[in-house]
N, C-alpha and C. Protein backbone atom coordinates (compact mmCIF):
# COMPACT_ATOMS: atom_id res chain seq x y z
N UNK A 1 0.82 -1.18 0.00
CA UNK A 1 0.00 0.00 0.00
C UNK A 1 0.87 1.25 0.00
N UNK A 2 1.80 1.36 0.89
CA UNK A 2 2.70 2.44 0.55
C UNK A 2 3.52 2.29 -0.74
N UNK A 3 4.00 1.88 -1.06
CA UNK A 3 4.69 2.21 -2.29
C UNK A 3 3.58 2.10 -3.32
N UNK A 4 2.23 1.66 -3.47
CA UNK A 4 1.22 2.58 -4.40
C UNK A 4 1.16 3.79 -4.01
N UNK A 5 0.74 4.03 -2.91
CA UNK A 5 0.79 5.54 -2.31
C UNK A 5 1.88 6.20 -2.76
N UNK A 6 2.85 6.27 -2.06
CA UNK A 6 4.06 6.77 -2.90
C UNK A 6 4.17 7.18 -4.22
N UNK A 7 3.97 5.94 -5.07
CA UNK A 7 3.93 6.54 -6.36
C UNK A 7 2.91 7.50 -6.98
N UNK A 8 1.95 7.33 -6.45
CA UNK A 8 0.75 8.65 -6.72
C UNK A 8 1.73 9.98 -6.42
N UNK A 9 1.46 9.63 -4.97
CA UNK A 9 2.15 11.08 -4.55
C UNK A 9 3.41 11.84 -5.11
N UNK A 10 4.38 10.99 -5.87
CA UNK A 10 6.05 10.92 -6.63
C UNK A 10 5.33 11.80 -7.58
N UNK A 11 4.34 10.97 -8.01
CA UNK A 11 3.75 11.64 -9.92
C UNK A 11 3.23 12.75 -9.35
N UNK A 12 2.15 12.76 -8.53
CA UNK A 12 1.69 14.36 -8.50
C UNK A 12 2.75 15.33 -8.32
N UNK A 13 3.75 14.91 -7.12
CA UNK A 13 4.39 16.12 -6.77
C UNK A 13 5.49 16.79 -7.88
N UNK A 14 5.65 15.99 -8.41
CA UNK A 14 6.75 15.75 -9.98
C UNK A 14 6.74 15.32 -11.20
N UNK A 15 5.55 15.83 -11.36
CA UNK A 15 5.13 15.60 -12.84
C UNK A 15 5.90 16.07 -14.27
N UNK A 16 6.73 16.96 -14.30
CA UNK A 16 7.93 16.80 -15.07
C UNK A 16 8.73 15.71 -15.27
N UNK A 17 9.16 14.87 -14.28
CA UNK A 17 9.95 14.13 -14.04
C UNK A 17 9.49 12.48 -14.11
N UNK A 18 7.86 12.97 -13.65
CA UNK A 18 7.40 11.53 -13.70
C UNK A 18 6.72 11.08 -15.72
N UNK A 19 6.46 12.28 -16.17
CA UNK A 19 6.58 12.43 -17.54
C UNK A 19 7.79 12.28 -18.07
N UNK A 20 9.19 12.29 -17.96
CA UNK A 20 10.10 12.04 -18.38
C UNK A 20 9.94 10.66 -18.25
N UNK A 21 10.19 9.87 -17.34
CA UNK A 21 9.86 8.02 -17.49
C UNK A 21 9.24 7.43 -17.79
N UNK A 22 8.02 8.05 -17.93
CA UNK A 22 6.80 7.39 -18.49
C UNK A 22 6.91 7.90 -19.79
N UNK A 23 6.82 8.83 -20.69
CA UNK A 23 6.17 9.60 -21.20
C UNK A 23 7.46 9.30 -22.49
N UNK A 24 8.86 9.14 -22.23
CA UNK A 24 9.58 8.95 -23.34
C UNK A 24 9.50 7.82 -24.26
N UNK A 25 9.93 7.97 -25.73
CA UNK A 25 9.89 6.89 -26.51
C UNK A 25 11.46 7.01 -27.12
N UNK A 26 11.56 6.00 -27.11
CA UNK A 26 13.20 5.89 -28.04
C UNK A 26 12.73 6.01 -29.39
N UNK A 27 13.67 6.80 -30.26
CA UNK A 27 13.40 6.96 -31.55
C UNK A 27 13.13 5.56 -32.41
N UNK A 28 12.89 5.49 -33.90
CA UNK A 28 12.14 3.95 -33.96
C UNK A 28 13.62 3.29 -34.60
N UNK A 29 13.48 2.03 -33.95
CA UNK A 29 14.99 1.16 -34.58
C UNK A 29 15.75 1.31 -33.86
N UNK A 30 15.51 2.06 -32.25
CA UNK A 30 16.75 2.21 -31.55
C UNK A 30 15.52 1.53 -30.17
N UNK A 31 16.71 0.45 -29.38
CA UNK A 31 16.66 -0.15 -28.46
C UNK A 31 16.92 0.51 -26.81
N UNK A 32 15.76 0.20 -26.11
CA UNK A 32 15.96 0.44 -25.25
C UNK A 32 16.96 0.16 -24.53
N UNK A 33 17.98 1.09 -23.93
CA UNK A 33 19.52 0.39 -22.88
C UNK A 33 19.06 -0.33 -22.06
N UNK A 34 20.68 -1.28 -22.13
CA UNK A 34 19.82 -2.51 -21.30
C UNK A 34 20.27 -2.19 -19.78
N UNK A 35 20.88 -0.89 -19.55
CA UNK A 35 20.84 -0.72 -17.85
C UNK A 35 19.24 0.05 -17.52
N UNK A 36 18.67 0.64 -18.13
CA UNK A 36 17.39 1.08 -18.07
C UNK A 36 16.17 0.30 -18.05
N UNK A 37 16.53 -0.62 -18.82
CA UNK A 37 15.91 -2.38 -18.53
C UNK A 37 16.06 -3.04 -17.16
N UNK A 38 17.23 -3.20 -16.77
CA UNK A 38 17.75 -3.63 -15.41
C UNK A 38 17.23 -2.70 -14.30
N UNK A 39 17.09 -1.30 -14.19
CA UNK A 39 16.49 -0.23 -13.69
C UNK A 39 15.39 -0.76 -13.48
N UNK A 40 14.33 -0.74 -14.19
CA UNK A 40 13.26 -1.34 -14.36
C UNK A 40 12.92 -2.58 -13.45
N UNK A 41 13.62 -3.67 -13.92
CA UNK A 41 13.46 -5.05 -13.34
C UNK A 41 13.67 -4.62 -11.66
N UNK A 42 14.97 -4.17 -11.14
CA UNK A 42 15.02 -4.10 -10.00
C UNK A 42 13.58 -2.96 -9.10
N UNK A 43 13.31 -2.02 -9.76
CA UNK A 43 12.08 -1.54 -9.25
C UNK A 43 11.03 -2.52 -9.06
N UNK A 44 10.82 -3.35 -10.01
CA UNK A 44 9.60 -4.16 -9.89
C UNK A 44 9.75 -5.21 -8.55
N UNK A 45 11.17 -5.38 -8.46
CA UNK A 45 11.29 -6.35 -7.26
C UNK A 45 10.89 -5.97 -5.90
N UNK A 46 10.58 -4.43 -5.72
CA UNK A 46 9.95 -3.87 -4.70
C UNK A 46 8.57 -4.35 -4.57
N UNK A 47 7.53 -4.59 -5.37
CA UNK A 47 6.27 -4.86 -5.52
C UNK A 47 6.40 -6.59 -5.25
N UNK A 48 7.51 -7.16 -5.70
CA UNK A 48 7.78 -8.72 -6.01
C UNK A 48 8.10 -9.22 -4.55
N UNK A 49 8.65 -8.50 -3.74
CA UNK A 49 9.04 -8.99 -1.93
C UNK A 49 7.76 -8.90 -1.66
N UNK A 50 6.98 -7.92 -1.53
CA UNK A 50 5.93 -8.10 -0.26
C UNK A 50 4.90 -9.37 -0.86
N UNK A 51 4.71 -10.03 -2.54
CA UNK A 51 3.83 -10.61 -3.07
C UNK A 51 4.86 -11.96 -2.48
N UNK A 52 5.69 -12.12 -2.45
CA UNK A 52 6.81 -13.49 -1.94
C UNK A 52 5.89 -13.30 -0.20
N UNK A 53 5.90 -12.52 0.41
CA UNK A 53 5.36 -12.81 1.70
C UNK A 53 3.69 -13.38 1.80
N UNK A 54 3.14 -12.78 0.63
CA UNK A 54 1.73 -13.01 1.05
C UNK A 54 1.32 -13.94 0.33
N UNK A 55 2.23 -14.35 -0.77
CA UNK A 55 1.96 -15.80 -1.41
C UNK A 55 3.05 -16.65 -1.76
N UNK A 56 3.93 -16.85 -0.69
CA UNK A 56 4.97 -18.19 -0.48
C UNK A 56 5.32 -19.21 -1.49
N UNK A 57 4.26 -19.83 -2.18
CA UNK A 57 4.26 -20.86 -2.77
C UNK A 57 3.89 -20.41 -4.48
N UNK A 58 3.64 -19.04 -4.62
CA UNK A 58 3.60 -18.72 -6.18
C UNK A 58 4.66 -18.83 -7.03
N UNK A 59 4.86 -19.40 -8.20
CA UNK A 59 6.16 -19.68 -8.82
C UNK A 59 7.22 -18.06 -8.93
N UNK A 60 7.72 -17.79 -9.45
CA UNK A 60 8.97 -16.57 -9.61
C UNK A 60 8.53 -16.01 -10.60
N UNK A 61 8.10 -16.64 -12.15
CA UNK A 61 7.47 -16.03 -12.92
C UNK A 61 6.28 -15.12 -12.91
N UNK A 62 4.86 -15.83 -11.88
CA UNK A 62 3.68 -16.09 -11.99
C UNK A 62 3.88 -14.84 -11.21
N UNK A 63 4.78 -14.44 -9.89
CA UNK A 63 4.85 -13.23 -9.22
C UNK A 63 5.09 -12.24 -9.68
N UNK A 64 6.37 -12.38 -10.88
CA UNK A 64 6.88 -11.39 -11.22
C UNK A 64 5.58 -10.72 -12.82
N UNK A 65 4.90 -11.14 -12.94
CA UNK A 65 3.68 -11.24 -13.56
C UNK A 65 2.61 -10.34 -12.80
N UNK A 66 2.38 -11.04 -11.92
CA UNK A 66 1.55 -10.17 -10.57
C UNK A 66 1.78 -8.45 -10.77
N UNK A 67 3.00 -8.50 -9.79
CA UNK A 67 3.74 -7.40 -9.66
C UNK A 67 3.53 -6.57 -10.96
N UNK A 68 3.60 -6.68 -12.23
CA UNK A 68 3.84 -5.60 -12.95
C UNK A 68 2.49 -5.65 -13.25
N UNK A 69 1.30 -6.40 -12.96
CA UNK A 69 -0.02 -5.82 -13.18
C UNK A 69 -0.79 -5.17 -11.47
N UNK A 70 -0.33 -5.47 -11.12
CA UNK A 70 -0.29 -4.59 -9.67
C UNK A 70 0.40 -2.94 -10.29
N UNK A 71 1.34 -3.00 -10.81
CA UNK A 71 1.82 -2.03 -11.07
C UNK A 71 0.52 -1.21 -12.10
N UNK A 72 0.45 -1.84 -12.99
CA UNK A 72 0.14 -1.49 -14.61
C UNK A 72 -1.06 -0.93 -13.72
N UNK A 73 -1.91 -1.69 -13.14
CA UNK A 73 -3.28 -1.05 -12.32
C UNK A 73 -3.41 0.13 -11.49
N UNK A 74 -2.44 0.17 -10.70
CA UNK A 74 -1.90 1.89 -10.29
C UNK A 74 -1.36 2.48 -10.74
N UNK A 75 -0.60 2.59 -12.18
CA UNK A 75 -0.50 3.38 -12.78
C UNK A 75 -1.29 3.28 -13.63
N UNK A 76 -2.36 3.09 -14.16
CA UNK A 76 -3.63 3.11 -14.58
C UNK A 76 -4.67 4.16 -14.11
N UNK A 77 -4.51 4.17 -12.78
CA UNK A 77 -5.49 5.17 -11.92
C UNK A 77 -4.52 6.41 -11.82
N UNK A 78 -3.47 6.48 -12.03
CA UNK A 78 -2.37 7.34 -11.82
C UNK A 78 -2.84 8.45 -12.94
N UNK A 79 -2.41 7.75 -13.93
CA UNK A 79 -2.15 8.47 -15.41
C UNK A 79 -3.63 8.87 -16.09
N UNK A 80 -4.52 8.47 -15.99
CA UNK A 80 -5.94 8.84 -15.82
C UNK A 80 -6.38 9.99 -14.94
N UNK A 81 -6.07 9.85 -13.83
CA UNK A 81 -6.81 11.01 -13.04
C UNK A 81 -5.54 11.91 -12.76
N UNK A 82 -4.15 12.21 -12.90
CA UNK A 82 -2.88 13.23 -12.48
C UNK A 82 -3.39 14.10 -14.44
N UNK A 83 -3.41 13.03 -15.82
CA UNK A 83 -3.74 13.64 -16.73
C UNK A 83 -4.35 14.28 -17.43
N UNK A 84 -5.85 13.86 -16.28
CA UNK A 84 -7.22 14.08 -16.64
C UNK A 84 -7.82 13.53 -18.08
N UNK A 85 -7.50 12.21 -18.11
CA UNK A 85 -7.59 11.85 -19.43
C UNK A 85 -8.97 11.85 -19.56
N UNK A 86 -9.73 11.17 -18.41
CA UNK A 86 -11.44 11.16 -18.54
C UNK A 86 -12.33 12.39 -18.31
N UNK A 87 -11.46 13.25 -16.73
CA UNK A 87 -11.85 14.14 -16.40
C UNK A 87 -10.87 14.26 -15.04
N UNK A 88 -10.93 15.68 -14.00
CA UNK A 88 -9.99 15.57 -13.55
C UNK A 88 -10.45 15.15 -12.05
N UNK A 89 -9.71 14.84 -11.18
CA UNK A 89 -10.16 14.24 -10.07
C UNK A 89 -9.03 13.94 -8.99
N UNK A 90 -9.60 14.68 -7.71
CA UNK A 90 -8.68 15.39 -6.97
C UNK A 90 -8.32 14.11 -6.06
N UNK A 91 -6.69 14.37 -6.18
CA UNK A 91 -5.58 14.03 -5.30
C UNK A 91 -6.23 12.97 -4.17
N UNK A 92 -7.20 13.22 -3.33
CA UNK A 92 -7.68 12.85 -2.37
C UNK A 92 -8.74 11.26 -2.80
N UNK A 93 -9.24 11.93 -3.78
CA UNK A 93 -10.27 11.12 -4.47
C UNK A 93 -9.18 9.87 -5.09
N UNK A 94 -8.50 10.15 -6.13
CA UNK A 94 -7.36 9.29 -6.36
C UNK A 94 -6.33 8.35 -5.36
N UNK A 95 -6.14 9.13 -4.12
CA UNK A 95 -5.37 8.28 -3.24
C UNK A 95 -6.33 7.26 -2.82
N UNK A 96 -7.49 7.00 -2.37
CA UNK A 96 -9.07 6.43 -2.52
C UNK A 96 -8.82 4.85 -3.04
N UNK A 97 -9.02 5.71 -4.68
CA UNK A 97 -8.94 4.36 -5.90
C UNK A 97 -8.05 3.80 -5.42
N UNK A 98 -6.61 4.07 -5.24
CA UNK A 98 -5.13 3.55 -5.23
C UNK A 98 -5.71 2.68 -4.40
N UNK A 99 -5.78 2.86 -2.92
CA UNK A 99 -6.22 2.50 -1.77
C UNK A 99 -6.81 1.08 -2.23
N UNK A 100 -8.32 1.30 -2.37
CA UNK A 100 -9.29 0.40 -2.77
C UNK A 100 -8.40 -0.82 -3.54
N UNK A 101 -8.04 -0.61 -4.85
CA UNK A 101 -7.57 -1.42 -5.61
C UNK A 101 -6.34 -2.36 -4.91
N UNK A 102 -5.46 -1.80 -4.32
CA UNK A 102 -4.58 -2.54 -3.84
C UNK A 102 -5.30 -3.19 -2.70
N UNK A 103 -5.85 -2.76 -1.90
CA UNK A 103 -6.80 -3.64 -0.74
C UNK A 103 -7.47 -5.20 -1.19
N UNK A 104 -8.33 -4.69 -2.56
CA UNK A 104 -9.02 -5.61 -3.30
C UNK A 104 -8.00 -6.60 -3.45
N UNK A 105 -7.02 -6.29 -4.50
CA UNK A 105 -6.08 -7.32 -5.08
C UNK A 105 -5.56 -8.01 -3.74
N UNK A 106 -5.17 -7.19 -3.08
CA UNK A 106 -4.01 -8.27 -1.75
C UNK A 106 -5.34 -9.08 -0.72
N UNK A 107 -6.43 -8.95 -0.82
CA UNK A 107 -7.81 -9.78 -0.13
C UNK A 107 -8.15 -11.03 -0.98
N UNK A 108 -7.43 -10.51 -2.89
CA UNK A 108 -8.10 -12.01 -3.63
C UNK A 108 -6.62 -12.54 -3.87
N UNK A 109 -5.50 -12.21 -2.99
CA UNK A 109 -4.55 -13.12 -3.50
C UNK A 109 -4.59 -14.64 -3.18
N UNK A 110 -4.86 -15.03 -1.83
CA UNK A 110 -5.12 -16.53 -1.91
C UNK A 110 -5.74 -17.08 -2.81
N UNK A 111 -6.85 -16.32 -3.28
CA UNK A 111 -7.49 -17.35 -4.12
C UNK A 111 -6.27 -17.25 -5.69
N UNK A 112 -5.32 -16.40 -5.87
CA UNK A 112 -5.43 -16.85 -7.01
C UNK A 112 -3.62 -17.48 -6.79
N UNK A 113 -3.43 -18.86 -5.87
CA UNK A 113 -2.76 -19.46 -5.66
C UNK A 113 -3.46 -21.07 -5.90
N UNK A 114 -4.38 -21.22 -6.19
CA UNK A 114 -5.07 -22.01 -6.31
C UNK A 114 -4.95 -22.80 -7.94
């Protein structure tokens, strides 16, 4: 829950910056660096520890799977309501969704060990 939180709060407070990582494309035919790749992977392993605690027995793949749709889903609510892509919707209201969604997901993780 905190590090969803967090990241809301990162993007709102720094939206220059959080548009720089998100928001860039490499020109076409040119490859993403592979330390920016590795960047990447090791961030996700933040989301990948606490899913190793609350589901022990999920394979390495199947987590690391998890994790970046855990991710993809808060930054989903992120980039929607900081962009106003639908309409705009305040800070408070957004920390909410974040909230909710991660609550939801970490309540149906047993079941989806099954």
């Amino acid at each position: 829950m905190r590090l969803a939180l967090a990241y809301l709060d990162f993007a709102a407070a720094n939206r220059p910056r959080w548009r720089a990582v998100f928001g860039h494309q490499p020109p076409a035919g040119r490859e993403i660096p592979a330390a920016y790749m590795a960047d990447q992977l090791r961030l996700f392993s933040y989301i990948e520890e606490p899913l190793q605690t609350l589901m022990p027995k999920i394979m390495p793949r199947r987590r690391a799977l998890l994790a970046r749709s855990l991710f993809s889903a808060v930054h989903g609510i992120v980039v929607l309501g900081l962009e106003e892509k639908l309409q705009a919707i305040p800070l408070p209201v957004l920390r909410e969704q974040v909230t909710f969604l991660v609550q939801a997901m970490a309540k149906g993780l047993p079941l989806a060990e099954k």
